[in-house]
C-alpha atoms as a PDB file:
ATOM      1  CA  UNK A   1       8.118   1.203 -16.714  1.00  0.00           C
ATOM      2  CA  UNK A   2       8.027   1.314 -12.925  1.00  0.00           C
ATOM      3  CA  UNK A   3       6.114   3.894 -11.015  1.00  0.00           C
ATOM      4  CA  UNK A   4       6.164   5.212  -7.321  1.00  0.00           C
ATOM      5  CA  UNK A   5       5.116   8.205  -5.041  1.00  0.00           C
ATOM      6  CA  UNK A   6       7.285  10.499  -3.741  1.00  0.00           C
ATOM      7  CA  UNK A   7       7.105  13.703  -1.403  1.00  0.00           C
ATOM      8  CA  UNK A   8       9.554  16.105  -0.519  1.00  0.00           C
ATOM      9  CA  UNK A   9       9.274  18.541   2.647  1.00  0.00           C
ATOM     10  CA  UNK A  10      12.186  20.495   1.608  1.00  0.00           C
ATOM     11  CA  UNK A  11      14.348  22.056  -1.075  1.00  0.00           C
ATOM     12  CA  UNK A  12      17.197  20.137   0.815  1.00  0.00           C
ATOM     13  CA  UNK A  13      15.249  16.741   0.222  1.00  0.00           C
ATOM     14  CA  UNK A  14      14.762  18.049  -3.111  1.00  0.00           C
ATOM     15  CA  UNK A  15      18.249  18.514  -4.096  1.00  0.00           C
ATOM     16  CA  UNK A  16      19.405  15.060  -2.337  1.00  0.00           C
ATOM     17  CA  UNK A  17      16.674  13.406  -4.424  1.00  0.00           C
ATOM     18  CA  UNK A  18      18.011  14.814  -8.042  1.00  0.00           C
ATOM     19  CA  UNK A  19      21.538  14.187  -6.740  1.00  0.00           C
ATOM     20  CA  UNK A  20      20.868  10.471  -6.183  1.00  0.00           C
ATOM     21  CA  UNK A  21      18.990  10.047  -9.239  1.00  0.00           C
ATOM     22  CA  UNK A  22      21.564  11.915 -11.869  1.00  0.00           C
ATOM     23  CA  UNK A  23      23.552   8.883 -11.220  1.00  0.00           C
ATOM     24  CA  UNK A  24      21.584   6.107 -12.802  1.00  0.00           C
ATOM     25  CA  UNK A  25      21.886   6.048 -16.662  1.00  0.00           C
ATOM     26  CA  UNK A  26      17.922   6.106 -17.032  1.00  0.00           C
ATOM     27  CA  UNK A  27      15.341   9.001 -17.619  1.00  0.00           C
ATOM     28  CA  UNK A  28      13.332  10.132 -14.929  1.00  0.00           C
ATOM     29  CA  UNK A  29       9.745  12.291 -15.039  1.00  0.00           C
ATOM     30  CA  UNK A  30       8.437  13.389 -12.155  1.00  0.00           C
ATOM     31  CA  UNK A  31       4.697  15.322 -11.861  1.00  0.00           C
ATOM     32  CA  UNK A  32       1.320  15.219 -11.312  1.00  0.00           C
ATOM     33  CA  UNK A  33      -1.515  15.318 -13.490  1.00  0.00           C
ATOM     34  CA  UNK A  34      -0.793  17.225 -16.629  1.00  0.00           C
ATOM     35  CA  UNK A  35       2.257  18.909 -14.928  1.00  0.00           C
ATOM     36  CA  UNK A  36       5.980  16.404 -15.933  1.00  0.00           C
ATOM     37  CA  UNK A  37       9.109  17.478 -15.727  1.00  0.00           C
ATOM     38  CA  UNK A  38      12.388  15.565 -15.940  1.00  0.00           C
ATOM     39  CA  UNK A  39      13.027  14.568 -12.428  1.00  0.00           C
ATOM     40  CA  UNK A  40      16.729  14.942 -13.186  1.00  0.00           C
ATOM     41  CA  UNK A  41      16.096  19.087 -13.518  1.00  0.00           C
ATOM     42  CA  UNK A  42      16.534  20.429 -10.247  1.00  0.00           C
ATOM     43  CA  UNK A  43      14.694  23.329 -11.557  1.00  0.00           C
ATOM     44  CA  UNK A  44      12.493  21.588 -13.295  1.00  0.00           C
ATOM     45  CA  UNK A  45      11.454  20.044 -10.095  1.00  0.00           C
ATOM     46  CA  UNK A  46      10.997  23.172  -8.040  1.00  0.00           C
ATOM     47  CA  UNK A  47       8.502  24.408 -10.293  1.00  0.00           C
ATOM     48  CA  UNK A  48       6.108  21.559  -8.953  1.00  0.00           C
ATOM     49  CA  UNK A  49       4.194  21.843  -6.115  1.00  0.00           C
ATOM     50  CA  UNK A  50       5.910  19.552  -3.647  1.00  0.00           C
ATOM     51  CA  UNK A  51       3.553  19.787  -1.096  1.00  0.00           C
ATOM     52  CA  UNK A  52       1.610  16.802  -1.853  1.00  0.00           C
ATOM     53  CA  UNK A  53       2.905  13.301  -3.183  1.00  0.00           C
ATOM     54  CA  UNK A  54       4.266  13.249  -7.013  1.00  0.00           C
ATOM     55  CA  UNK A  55       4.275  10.226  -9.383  1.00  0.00           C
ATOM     56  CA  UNK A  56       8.080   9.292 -10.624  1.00  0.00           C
ATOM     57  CA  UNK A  57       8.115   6.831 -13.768  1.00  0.00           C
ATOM     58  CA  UNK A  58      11.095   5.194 -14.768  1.00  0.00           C
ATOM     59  CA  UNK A  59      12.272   2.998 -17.274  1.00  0.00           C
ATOM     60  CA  UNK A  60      14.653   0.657 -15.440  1.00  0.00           C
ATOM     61  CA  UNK A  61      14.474  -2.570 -13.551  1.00  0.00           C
ATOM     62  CA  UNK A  62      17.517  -2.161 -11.491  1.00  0.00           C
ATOM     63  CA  UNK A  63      16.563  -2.930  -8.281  1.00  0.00           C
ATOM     64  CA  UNK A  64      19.175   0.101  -6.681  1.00  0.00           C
ATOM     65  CA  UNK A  65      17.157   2.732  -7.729  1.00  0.00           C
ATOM     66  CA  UNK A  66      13.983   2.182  -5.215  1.00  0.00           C
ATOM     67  CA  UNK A  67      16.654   1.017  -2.595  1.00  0.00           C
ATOM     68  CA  UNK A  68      18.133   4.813  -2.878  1.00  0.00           C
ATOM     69  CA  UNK A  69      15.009   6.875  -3.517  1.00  0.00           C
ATOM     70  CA  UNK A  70      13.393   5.252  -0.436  1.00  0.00           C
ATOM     71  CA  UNK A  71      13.399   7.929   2.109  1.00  0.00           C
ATOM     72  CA  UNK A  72      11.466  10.178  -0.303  1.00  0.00           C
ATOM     73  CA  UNK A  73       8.871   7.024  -0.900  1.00  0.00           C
ATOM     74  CA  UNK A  74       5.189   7.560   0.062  1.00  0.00           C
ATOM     75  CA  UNK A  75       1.734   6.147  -0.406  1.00  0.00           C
ATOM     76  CA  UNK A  76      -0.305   8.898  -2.844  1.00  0.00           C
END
């Protein structure tokens, strides 16, 4: 399982993130603390509070996937 932080400052980043993700064949959850959602669920996403960093854990070792999702990358 890998694991990294990511923040959003806008429904725009938002729905770039979900559209670069839908295209690897892995699942994606994306939350913090109790609160997960499939990060793949554009909805499902805006019901988090994006204001502050969220944890994304993936099962995948394909080395594309952080490459992509980079821009949204931060430090919790």
């Amino acid at each position: 399982m890998q694991q990294v932080n990511v923040k959003f400052s806008s429904v725009e980043q938002i729905r770039q993130f979900v559209s670069i993700i839908d295209k690897f064949d892995t699942s994606f959850d994306l939350g913090s603390g109790h609160r997960i959602v499939d990060a793949k669920s554009i909805l499902g996403v805006m019901t988090l509070d994006f204001s502050k960093p969220l944890r994304l854990r993936y099962h995948s070792n394909d080395t594309n996937i952080e490459k992509k999702i980079a821009p949204f990358m931060c430090q919790a």
